[in-house]
C-alpha atoms as a PDB file:
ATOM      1  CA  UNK A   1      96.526  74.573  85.511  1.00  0.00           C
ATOM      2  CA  UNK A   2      96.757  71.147  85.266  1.00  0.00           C
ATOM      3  CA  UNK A   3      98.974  69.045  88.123  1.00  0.00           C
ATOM      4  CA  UNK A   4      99.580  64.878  87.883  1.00  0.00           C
ATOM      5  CA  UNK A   5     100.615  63.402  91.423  1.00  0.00           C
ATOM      6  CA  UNK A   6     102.183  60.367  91.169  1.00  0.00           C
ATOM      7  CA  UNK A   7     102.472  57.832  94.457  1.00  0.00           C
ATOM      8  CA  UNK A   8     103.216  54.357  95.305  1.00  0.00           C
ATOM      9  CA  UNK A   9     107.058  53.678  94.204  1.00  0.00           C
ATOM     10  CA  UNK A  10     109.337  52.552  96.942  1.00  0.00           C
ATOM     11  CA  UNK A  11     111.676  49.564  97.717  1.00  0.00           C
ATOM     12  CA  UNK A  12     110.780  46.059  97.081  1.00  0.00           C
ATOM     13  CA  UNK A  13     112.202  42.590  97.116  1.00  0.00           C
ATOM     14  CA  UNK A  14     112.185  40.033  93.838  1.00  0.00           C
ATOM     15  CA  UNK A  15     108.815  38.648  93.742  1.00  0.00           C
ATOM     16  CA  UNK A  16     106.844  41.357  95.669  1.00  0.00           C
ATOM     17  CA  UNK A  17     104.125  43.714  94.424  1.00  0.00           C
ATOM     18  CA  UNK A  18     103.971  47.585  94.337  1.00  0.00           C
ATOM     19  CA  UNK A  19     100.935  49.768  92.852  1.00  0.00           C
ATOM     20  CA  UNK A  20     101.535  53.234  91.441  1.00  0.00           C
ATOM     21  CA  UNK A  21      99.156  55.194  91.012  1.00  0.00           C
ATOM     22  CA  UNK A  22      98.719  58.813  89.142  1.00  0.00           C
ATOM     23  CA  UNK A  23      96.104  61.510  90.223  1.00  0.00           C
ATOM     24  CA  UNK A  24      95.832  64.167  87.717  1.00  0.00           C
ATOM     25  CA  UNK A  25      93.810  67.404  88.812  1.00  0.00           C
ATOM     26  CA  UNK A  26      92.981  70.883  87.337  1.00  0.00           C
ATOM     27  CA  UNK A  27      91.394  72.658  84.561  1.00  0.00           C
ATOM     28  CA  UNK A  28      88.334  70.292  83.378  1.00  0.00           C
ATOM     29  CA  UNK A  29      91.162  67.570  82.788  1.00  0.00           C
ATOM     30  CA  UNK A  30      89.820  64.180  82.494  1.00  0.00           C
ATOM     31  CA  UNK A  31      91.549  61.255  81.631  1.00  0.00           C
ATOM     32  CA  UNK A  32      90.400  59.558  78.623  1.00  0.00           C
ATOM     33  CA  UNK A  33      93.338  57.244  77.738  1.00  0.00           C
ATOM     34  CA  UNK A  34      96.767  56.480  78.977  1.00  0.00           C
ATOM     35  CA  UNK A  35      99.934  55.211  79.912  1.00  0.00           C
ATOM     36  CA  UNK A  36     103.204  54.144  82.662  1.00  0.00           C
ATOM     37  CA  UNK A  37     106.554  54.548  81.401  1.00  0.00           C
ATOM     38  CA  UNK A  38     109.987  53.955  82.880  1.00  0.00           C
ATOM     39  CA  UNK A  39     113.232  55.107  82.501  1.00  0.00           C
ATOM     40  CA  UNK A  40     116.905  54.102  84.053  1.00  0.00           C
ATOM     41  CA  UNK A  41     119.882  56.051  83.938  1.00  0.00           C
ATOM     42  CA  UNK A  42     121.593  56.644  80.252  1.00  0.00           C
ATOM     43  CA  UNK A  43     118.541  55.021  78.886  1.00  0.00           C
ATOM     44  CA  UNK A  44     115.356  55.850  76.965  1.00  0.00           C
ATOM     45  CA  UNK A  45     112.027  56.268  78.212  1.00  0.00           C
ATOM     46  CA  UNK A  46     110.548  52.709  77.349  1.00  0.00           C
ATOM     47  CA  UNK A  47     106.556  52.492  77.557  1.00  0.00           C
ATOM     48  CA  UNK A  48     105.198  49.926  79.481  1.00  0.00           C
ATOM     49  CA  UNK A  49     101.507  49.828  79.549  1.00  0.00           C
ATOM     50  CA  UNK A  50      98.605  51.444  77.998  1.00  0.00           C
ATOM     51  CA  UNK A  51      94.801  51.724  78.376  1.00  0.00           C
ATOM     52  CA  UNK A  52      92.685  53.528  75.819  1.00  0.00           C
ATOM     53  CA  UNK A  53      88.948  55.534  76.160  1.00  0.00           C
ATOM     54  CA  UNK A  54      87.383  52.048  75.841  1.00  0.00           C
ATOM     55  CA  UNK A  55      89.123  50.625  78.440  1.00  0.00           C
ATOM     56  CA  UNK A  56      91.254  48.404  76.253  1.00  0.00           C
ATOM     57  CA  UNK A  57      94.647  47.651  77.598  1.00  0.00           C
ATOM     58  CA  UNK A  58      98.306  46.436  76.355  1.00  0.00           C
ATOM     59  CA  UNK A  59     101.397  45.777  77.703  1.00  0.00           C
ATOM     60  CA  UNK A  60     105.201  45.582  76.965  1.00  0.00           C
ATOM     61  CA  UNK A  61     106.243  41.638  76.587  1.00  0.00           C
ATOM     62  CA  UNK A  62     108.772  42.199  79.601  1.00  0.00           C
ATOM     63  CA  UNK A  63     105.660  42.563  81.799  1.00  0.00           C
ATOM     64  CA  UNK A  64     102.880  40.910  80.266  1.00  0.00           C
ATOM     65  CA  UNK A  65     101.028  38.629  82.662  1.00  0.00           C
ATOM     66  CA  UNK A  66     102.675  40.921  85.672  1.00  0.00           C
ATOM     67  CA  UNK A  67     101.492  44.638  85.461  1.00  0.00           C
ATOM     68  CA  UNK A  68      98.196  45.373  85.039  1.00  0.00           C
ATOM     69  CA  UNK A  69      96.850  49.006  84.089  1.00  0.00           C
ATOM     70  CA  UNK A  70      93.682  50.208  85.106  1.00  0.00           C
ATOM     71  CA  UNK A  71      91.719  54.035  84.856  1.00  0.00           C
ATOM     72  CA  UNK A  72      89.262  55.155  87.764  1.00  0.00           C
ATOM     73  CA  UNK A  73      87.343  57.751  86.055  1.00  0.00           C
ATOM     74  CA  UNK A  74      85.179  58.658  88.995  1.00  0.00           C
ATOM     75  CA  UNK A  75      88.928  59.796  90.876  1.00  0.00           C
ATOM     76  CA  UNK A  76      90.124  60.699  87.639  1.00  0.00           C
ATOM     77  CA  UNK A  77      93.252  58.535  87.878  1.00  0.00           C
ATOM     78  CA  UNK A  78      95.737  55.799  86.844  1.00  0.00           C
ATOM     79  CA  UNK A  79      97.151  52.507  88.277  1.00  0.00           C
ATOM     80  CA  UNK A  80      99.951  50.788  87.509  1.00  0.00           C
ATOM     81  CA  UNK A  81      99.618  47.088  89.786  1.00  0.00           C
ATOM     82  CA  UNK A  82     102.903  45.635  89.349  1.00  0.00           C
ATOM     83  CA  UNK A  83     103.291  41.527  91.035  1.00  0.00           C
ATOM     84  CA  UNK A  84     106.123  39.139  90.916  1.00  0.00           C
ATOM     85  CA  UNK A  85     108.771  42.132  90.246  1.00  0.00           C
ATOM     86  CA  UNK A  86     111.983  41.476  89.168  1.00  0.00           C
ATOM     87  CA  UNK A  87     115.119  43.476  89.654  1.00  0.00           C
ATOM     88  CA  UNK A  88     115.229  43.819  85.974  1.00  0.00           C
ATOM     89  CA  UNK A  89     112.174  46.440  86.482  1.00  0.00           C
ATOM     90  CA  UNK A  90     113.981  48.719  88.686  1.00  0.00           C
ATOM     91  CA  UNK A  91     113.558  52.011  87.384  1.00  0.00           C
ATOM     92  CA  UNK A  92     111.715  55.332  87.505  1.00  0.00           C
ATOM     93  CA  UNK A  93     107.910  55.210  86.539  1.00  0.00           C
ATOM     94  CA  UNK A  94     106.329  57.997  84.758  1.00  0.00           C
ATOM     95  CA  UNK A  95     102.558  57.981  84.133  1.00  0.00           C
ATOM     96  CA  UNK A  96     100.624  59.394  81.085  1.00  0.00           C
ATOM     97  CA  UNK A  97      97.658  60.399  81.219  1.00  0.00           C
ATOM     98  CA  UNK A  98      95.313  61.955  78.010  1.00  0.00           C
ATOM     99  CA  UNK A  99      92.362  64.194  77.330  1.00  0.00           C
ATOM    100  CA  UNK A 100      90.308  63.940  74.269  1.00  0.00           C
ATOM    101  CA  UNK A 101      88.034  66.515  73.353  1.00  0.00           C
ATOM    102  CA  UNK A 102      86.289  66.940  70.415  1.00  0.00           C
ATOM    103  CA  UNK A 103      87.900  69.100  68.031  1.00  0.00           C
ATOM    104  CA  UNK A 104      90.822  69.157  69.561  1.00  0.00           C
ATOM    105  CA  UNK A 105      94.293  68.146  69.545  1.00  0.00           C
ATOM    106  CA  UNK A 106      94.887  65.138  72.418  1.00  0.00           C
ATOM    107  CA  UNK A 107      96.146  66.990  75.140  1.00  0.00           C
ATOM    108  CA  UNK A 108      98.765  65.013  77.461  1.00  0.00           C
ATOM    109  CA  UNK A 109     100.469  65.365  80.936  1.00  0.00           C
ATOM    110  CA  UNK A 110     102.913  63.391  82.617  1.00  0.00           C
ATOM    111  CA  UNK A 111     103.766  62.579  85.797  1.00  0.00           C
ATOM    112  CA  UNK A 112     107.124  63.915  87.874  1.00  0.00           C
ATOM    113  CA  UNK A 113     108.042  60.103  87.993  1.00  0.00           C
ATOM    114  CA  UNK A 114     108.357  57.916  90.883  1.00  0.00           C
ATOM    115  CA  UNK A 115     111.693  55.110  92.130  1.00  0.00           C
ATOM    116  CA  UNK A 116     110.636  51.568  92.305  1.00  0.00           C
ATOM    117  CA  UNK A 117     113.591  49.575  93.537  1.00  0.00           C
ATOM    118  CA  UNK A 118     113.325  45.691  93.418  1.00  0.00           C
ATOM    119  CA  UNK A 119     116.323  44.147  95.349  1.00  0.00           C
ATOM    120  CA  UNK A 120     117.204  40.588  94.621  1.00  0.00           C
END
């Protein structure tokens, strides 16, 4: 049985920095590729940042040059480094996090999601 912890949301003011991070454990699951998500009330779940098995990353143009993704594959998990937040990213944060094995389907898990609040 897989299970994907996710950590690090809280309260924040404008212009302040938060890291999540996302721990996933279980059943021979390592990640290979990635992603954080968010989602407000009444809204869609809106990706945000990806990184893939190479290590390449990409980002939503509402936080380019802000959030940073990264993949420790020796703790098997995923940051999120958010700086200079903005109230405008308050929402809940949901990681991603993939398994590739050869001749295989990707297999994905996602986090339980976690509050950042970024007061003004």
């Amino acid at each position: 049985q897989v299970q994907v912890a996710e950590s690090g949301g809280g309260l924040v003011q404008a212009g302040g920095s938060l890291r999540l991070s996302c721990a996933v454990v279980g059943n021979d699951f390592s990640i290979n590729s990635g992603g954080w998500y968010r989602q407000g009330p009444g809204n869609q779940r809106e990706w945000v940042a990806s990184i893939t098995s190479v290590g390449a990353t990409a980002y939503a143009d509402s936080v380019k040059g802000r959030f940073t993704i990264s993949r420790d594959t020796a703790k098997n998990t995923l940051s999120l480094q958010m700086n200079n937040l903005k109230p405008e990213d308050k929402d809940v944060y949901f990681c991603k996090a993939v398994r590739i094995q050869l001749g295989q389907p990707p297999y994905d898990v996602w986090g339980q999601g976690t509050q950042v609040t970024v007061s003004s």
